[in-house]
C-alpha atoms as a PDB file:
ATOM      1  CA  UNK A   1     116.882 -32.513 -66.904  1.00  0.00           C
ATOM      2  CA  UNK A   2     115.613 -31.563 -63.581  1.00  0.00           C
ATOM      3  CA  UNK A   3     117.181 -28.283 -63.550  1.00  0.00           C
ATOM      4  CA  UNK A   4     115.114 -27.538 -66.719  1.00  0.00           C
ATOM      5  CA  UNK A   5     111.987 -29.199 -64.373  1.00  0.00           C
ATOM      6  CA  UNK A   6     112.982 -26.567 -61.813  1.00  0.00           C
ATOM      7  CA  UNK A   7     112.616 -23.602 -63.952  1.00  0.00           C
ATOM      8  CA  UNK A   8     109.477 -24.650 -65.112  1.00  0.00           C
ATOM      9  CA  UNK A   9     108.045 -25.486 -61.994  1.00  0.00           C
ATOM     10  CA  UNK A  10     109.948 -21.280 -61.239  1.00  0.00           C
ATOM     11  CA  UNK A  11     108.313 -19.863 -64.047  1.00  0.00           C
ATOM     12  CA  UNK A  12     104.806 -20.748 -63.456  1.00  0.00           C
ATOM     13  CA  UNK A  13     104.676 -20.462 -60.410  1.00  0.00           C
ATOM     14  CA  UNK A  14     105.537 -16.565 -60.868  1.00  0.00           C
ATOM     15  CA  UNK A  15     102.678 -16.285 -63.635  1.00  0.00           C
ATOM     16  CA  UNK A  16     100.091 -18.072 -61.341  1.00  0.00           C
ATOM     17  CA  UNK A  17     101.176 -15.305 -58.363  1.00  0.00           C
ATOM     18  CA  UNK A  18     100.909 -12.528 -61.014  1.00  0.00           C
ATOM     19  CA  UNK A  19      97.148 -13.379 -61.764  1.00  0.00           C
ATOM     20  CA  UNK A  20      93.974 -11.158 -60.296  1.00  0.00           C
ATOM     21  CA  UNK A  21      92.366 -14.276 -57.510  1.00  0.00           C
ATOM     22  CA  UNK A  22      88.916 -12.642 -59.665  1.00  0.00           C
ATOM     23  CA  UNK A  23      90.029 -13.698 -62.888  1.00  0.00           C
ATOM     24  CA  UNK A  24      91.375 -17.133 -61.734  1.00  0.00           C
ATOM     25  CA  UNK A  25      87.841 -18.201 -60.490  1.00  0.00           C
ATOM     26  CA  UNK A  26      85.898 -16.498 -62.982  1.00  0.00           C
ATOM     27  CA  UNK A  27      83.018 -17.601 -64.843  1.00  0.00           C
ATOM     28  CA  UNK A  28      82.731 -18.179 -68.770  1.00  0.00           C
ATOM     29  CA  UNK A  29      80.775 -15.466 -70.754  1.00  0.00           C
ATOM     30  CA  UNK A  30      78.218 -18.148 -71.863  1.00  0.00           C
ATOM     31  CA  UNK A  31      77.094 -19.043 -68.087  1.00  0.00           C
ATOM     32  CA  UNK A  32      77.310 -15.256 -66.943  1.00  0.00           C
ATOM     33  CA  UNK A  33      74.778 -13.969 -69.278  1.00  0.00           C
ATOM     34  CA  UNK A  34      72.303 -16.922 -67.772  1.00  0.00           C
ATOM     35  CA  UNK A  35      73.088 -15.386 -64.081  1.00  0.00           C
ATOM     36  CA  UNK A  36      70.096 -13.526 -61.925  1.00  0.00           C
ATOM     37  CA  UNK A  37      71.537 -11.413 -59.665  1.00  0.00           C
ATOM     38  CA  UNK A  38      68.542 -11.409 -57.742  1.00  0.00           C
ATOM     39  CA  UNK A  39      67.962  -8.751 -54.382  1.00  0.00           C
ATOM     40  CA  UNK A  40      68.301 -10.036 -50.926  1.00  0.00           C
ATOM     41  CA  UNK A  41      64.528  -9.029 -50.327  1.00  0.00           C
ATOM     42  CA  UNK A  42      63.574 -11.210 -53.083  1.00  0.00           C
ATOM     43  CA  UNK A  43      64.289 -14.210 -51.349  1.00  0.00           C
ATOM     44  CA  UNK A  44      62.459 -16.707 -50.285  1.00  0.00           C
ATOM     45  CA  UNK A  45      63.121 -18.542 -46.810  1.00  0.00           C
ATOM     46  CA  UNK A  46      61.007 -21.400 -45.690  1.00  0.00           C
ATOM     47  CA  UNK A  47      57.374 -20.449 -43.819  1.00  0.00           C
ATOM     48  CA  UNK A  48      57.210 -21.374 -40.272  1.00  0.00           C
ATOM     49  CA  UNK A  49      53.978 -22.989 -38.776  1.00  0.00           C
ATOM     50  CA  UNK A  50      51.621 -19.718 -37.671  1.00  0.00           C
ATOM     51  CA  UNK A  51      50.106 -19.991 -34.057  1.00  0.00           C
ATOM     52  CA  UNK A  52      46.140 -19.198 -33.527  1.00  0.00           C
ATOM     53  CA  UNK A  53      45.876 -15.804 -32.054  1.00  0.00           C
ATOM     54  CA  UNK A  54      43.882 -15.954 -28.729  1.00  0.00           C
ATOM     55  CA  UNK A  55      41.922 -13.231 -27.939  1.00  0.00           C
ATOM     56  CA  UNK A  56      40.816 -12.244 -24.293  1.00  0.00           C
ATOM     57  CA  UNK A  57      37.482 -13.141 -23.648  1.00  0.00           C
ATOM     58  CA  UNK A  58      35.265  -9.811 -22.386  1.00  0.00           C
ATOM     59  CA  UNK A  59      33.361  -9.990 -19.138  1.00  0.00           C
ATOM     60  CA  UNK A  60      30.073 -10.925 -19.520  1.00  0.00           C
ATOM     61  CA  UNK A  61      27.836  -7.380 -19.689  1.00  0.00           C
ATOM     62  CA  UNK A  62      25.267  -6.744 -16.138  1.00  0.00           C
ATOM     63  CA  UNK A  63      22.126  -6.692 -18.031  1.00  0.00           C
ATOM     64  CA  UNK A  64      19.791  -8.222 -15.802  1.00  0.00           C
ATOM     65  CA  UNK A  65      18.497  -7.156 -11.633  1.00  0.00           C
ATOM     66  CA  UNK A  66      16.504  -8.746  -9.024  1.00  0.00           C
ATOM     67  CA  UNK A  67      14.808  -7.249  -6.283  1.00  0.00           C
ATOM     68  CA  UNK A  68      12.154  -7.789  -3.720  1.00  0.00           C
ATOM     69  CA  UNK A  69      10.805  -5.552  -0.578  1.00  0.00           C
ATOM     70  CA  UNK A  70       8.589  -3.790   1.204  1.00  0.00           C
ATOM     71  CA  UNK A  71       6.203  -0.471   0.288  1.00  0.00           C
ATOM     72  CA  UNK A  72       4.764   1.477   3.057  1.00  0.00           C
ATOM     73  CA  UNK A  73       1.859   2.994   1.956  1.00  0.00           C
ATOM     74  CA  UNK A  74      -0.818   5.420   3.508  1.00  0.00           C
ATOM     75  CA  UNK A  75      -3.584   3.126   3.358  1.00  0.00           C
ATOM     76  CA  UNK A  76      -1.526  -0.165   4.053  1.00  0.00           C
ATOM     77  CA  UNK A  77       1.566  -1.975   2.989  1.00  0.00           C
ATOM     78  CA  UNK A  78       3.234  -4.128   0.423  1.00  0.00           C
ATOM     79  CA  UNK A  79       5.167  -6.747  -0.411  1.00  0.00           C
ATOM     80  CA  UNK A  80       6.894  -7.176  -3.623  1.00  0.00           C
ATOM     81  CA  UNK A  81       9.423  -8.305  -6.372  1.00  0.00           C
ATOM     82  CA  UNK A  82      10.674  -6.820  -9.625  1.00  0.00           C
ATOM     83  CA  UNK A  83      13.053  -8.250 -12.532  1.00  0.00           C
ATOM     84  CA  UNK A  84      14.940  -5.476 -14.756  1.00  0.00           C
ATOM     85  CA  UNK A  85      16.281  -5.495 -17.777  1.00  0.00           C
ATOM     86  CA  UNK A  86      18.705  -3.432 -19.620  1.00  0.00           C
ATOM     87  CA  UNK A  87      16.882  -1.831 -22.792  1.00  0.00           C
ATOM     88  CA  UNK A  88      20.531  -1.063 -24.157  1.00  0.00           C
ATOM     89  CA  UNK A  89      22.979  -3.811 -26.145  1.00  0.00           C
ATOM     90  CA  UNK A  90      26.010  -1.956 -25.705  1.00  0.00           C
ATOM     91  CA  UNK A  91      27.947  -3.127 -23.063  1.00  0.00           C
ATOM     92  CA  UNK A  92      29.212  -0.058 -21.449  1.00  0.00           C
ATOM     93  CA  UNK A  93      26.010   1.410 -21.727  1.00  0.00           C
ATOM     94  CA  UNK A  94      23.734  -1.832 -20.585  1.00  0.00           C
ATOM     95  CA  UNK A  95      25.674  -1.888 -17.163  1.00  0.00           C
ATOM     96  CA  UNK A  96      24.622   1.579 -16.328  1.00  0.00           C
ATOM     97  CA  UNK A  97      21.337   0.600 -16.163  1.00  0.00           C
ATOM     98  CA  UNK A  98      20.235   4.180 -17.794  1.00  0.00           C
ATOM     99  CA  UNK A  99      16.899   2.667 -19.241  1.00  0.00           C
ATOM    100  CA  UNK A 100      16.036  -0.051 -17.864  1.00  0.00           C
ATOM    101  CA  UNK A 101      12.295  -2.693 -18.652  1.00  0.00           C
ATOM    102  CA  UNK A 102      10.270  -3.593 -15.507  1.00  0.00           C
ATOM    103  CA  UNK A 103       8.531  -6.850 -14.583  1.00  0.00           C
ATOM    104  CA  UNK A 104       6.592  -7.099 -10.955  1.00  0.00           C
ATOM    105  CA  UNK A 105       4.405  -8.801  -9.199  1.00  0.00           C
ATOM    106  CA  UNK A 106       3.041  -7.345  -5.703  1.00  0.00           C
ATOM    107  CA  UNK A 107       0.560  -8.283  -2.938  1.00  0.00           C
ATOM    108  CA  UNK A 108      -0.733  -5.531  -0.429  1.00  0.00           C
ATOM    109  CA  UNK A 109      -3.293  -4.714   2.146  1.00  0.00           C
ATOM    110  CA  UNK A 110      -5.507  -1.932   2.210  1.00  0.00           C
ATOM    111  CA  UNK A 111      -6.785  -0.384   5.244  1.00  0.00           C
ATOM    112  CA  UNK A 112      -9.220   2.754   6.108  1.00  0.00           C
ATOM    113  CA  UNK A 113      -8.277   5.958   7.778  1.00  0.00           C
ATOM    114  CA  UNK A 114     -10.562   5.285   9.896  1.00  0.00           C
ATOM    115  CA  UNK A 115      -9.529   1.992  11.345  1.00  0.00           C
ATOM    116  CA  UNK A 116      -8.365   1.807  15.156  1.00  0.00           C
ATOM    117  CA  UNK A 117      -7.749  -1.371  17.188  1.00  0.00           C
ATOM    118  CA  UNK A 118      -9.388  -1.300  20.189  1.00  0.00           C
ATOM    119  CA  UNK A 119      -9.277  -3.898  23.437  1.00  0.00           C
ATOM    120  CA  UNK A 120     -12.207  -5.390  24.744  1.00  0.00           C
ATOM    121  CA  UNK A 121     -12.577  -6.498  28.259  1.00  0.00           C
ATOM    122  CA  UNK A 122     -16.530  -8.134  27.588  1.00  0.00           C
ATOM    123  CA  UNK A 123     -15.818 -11.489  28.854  1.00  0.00           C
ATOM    124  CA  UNK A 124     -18.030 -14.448  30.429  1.00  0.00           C
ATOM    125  CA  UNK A 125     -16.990 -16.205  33.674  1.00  0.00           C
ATOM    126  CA  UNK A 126     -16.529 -19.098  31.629  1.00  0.00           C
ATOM    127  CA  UNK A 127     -14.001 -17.427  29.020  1.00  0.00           C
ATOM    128  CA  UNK A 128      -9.954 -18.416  29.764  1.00  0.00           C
ATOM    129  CA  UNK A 129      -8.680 -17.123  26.758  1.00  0.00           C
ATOM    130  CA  UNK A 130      -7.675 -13.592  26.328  1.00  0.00           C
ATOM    131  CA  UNK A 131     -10.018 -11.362  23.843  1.00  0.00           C
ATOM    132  CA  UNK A 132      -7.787 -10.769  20.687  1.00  0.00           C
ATOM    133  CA  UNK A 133      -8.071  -6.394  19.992  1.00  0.00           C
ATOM    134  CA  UNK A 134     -10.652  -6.007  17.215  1.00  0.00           C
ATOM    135  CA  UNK A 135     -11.347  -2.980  14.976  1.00  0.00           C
ATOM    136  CA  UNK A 136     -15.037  -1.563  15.368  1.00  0.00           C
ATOM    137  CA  UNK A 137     -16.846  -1.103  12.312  1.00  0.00           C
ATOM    138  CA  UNK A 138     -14.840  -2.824   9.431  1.00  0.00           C
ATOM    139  CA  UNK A 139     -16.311  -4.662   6.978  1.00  0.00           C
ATOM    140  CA  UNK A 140     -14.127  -6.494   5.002  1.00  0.00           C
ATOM    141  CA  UNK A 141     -10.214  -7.003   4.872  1.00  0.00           C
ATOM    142  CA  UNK A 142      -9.339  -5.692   1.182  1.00  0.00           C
ATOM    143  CA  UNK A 143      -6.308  -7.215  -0.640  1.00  0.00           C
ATOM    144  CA  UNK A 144      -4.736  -7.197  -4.217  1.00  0.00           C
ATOM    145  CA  UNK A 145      -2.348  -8.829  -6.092  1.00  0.00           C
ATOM    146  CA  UNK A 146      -0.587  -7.099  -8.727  1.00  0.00           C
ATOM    147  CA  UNK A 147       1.093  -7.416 -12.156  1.00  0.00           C
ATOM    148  CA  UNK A 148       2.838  -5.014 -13.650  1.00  0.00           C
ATOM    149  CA  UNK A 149       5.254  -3.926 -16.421  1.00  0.00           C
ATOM    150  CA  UNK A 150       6.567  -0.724 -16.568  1.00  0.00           C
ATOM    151  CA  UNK A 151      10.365   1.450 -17.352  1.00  0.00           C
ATOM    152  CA  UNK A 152      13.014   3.227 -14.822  1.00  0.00           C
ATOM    153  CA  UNK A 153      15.099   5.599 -16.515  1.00  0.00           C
ATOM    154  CA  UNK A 154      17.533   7.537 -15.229  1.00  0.00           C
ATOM    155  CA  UNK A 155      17.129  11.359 -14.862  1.00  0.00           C
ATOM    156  CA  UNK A 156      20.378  12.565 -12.040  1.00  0.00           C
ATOM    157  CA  UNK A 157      23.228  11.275 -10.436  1.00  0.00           C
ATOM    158  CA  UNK A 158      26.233   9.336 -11.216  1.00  0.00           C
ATOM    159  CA  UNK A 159      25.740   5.213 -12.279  1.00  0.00           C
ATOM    160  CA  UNK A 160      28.948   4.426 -10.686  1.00  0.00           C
ATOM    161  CA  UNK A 161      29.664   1.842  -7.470  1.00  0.00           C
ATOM    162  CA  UNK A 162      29.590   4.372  -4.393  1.00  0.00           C
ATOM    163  CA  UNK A 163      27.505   7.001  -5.983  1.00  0.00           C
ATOM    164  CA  UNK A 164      23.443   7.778  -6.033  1.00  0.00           C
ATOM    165  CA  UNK A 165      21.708   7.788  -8.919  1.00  0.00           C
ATOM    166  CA  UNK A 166      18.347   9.273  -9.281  1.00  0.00           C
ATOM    167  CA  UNK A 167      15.212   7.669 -11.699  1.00  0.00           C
ATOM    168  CA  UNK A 168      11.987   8.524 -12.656  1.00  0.00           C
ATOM    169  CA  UNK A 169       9.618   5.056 -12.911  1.00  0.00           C
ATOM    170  CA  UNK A 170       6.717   4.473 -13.717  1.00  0.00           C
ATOM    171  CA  UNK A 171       4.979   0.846 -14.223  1.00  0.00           C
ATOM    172  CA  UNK A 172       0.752  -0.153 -14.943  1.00  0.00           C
ATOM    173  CA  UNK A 173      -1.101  -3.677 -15.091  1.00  0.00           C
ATOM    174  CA  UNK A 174      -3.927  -5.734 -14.340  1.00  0.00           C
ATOM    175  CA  UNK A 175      -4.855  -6.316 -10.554  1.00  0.00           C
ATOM    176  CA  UNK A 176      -7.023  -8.894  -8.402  1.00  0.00           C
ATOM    177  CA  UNK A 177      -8.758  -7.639  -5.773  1.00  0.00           C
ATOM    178  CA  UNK A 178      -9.941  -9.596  -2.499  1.00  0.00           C
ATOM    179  CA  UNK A 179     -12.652  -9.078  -0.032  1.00  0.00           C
ATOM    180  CA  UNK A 180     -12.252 -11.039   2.719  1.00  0.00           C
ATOM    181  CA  UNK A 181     -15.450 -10.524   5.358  1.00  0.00           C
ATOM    182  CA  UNK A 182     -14.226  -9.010   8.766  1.00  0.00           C
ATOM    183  CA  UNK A 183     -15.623 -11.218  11.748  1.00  0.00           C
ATOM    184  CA  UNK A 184     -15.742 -10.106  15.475  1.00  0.00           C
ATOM    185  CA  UNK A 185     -16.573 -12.214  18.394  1.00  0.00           C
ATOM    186  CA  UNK A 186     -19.874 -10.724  19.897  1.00  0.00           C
ATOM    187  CA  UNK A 187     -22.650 -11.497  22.292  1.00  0.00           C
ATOM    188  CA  UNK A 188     -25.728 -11.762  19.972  1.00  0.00           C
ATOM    189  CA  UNK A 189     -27.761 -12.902  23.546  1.00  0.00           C
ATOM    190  CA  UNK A 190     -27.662 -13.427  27.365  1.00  0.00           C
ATOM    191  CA  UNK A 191     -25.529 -16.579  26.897  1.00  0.00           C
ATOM    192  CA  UNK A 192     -24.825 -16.904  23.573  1.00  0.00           C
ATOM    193  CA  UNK A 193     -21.698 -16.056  21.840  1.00  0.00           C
ATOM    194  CA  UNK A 194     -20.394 -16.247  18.830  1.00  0.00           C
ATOM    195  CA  UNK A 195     -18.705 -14.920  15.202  1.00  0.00           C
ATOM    196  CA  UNK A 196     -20.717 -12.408  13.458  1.00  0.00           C
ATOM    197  CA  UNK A 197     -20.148 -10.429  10.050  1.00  0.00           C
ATOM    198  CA  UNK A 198     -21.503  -6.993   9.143  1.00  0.00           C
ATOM    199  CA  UNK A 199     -25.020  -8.111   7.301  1.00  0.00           C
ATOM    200  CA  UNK A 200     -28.594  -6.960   8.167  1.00  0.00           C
ATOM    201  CA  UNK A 201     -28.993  -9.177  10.869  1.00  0.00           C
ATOM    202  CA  UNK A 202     -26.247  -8.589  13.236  1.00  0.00           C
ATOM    203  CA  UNK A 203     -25.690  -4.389  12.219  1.00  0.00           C
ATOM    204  CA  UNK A 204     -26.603  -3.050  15.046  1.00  0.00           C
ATOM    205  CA  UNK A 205     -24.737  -5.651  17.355  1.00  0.00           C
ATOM    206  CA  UNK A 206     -21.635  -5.583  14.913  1.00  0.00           C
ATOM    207  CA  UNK A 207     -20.825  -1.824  15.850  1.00  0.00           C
ATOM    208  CA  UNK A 208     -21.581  -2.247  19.603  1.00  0.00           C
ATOM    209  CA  UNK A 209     -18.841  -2.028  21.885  1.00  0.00           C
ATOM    210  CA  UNK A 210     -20.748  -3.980  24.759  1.00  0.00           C
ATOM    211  CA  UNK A 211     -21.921  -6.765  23.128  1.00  0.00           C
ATOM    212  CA  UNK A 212     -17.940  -7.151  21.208  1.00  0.00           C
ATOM    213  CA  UNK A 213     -15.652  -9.631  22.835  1.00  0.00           C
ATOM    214  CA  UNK A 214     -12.958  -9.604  20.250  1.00  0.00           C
ATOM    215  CA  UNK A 215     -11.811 -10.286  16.789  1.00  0.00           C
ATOM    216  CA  UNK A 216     -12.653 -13.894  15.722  1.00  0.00           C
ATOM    217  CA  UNK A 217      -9.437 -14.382  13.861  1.00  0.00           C
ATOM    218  CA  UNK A 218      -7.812 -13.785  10.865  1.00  0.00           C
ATOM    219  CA  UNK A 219      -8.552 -17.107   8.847  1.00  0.00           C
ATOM    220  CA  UNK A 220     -12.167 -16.468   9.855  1.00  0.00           C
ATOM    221  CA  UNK A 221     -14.033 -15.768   6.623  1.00  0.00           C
ATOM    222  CA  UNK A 222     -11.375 -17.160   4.064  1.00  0.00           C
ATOM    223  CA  UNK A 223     -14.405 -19.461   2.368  1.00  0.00           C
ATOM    224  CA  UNK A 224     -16.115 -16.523   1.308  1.00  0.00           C
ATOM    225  CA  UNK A 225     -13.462 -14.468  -0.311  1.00  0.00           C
ATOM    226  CA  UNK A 226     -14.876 -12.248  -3.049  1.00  0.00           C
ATOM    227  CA  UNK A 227     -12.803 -11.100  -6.300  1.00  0.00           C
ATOM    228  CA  UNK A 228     -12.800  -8.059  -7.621  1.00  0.00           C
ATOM    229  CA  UNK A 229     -10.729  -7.548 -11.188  1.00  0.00           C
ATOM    230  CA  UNK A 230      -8.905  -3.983 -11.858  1.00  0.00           C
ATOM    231  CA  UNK A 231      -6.304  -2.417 -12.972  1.00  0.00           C
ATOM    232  CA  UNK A 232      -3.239  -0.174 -11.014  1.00  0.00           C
ATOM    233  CA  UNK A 233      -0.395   2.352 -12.064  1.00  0.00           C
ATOM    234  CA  UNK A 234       2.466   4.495 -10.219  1.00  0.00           C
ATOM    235  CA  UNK A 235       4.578   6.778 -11.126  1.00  0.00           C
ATOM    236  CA  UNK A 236       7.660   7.868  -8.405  1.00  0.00           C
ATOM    237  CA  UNK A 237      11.375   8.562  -7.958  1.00  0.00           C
ATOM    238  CA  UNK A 238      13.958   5.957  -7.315  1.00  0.00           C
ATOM    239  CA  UNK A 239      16.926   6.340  -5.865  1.00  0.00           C
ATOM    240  CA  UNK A 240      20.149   3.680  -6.311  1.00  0.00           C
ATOM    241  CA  UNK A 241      22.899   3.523  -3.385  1.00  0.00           C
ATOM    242  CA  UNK A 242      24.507   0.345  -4.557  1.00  0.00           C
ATOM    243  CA  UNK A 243      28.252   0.190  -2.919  1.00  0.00           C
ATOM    244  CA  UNK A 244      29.085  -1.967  -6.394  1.00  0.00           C
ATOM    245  CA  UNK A 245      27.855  -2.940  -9.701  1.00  0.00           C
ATOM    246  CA  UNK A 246      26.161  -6.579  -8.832  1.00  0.00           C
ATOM    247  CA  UNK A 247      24.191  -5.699  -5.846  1.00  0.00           C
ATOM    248  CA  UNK A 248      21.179  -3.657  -5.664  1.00  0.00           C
ATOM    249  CA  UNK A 249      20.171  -1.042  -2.849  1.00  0.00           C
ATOM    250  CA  UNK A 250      17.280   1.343  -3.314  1.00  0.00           C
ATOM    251  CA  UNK A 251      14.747   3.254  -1.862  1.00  0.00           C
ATOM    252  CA  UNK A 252      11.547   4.207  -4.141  1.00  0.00           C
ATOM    253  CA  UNK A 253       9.005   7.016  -3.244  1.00  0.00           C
ATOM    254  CA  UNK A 254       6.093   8.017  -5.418  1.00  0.00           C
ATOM    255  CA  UNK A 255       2.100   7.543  -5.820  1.00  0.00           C
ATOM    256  CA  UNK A 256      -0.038   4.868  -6.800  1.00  0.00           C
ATOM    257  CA  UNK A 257      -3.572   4.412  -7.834  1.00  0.00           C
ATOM    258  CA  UNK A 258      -5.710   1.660  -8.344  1.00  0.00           C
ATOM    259  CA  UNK A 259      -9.448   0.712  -9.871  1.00  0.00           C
ATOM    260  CA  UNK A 260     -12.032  -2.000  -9.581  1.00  0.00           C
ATOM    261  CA  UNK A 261     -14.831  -2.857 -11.259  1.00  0.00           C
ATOM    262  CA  UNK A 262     -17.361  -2.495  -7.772  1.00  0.00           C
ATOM    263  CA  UNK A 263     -17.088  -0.168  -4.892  1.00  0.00           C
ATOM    264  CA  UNK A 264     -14.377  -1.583  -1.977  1.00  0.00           C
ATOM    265  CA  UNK A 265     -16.308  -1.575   1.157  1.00  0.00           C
ATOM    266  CA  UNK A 266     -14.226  -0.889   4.307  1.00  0.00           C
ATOM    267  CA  UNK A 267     -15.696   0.609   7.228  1.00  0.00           C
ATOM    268  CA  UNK A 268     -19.212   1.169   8.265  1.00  0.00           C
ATOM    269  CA  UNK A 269     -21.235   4.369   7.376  1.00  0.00           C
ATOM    270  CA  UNK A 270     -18.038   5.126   5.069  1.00  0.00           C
ATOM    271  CA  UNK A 271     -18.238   6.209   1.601  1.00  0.00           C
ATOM    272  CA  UNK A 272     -17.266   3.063  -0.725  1.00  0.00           C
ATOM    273  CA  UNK A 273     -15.073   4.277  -3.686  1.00  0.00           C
ATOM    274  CA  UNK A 274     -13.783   2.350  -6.540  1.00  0.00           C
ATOM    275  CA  UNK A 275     -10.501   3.240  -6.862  1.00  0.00           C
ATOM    276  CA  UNK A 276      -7.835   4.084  -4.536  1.00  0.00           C
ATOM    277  CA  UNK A 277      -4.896   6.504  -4.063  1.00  0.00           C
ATOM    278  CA  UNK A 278      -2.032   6.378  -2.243  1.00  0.00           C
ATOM    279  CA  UNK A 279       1.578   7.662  -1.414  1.00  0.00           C
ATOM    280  CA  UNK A 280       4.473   4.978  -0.931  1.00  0.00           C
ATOM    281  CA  UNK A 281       8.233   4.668   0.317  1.00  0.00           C
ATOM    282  CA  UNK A 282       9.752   1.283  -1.108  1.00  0.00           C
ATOM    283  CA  UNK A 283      12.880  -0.237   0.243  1.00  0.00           C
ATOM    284  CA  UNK A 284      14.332  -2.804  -2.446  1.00  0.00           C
ATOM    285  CA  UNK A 285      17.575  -5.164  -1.990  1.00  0.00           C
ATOM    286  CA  UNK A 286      18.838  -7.776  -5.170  1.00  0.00           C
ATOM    287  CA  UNK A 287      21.096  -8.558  -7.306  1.00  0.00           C
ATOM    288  CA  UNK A 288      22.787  -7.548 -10.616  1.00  0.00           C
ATOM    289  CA  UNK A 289      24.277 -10.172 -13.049  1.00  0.00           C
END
């Protein structure tokens, strides 16, 4: 009995060893028409958890300048600040300042050709102080205080750190004149001295050298200021020299002209005019941001 065990055990196993390894393992007919071979790009793997993107932030575009200084002019001088502002959105563009809205305000003194200080040494025994130099024959101090709004545009040059740039500008507005009596120190008797202004009274001693002491000061005649409204313009070239984009260096040289509603009285037996013309150098230092 086991031998006929054996040669069963013989004979199968040489039918089992005969046998594809595909056929052995494969599927019934009925469960391989149900089959999807499906492609490997067809597959779906689990989604991961996306991460925000962060994006740079941009520097903040120079769009803005501040600058104050001071204008030499031929009749007097300045002093003065301006705000600009970039007319352009664009970044590149707005930092190159190419056109560019003005904002100022500006006080300045105006003096005659004429004027020339002049020492006096008409002093009493009883005077300790020294005479302060006076100018003979001025009437009246004469200052204004401006507003303006105006445009710079650039016309030359290179907007770039270390470079000059070259702009026409021009700017116009409302100003307030002053008239501020001049008073001199003067002899108006033997004994008697005292503060005189030019008026009918004291003319003829008011332009007298030997009868003048001295200037009677500059607050002297503040009480009896006088305004005069008007209106101003100029119109010049201005040149840039910042070394870098957020500071502001620049010199400024053009003419300006201004008019008032009454003649501006100066100087003695001078023609009074209305309005008044001048040249001007301006030296400005700010800021960009």
């Amino acid at each position: 009995m086991s031998r006929q065990y054996r040669l069963l055990f013989l004979a199968s196993s040489i039918l089992l060893l005969s046998t594809p390894v595909s056929a052995q393992f494969e599927l019934p007919a009925d469960l391989q028409k149900d089959t999807v071979k499906r492609p490997v790009e067809q597959i779906q793997f689990p989604a991961t958890a996306s991460r925000p993107v962060i994006k740079p932030k941009k520097p903040k575009p120079i769009t803005r300048e501040f600058a104050g200084g001071i204008r030499l002019n031929t009749d007097g001088w300045s002093l003065f600040a301006e705000r600009g502002v970039s007319r352009y959105e664009d970044t590149k563009t707005s930092e190159k300042f190419y056109n560019v809205r003005l904002f100022s305000a500006e006080i300045t003194e105006h003096k005659h050709p004429k004027e020339a200080r002049e020492a006096s040494d008409n002093r009493g025994s009883g005077d300790q102080e020294k005479a302060r130099p006076y100018i003979l024959g001025k009437i009246n101090n004469f200052y204004a205080l401006k507003l303006g709004y105006g445009n710079r545009r650039m016309i030359a040059g290179k907007p770039e750190p270390g470079t000059v740039s070259i702009h026409w500008v021009y700017t116009g507005g409302l100003s307030l004149g002053m008239l501020k009596p001049y008073y001199v120190d003067a002899y108006t008797g033997p004994l008697s001295k005292e503060a005189i202004k030019y008026e009918e009274s004291t003319k003829e001693i008011f332009v007298s050298e030997r009868h003048i002491v001295g200037s009677a000061g500059w607050s002297k005649g503040l009480n009896e200021l006088q305004f005069v409204p008007g209106i101003h313009a100029k119109t010049g070239l201005h040149f840039d020299f910042a070394s870098n984009g957020k500071s502001k260096l620049a010199l400024e040289t053009g003419v300006s002209a201004e008019m008032y509603t009454k003649k501006i009285e100066l100087m003695v037996r001078q023609k009074a005019y209305p309005y008044l013309i001048s040249g001007y150098v301006s030296f400005l230092f700010g800021k960009r941001w």
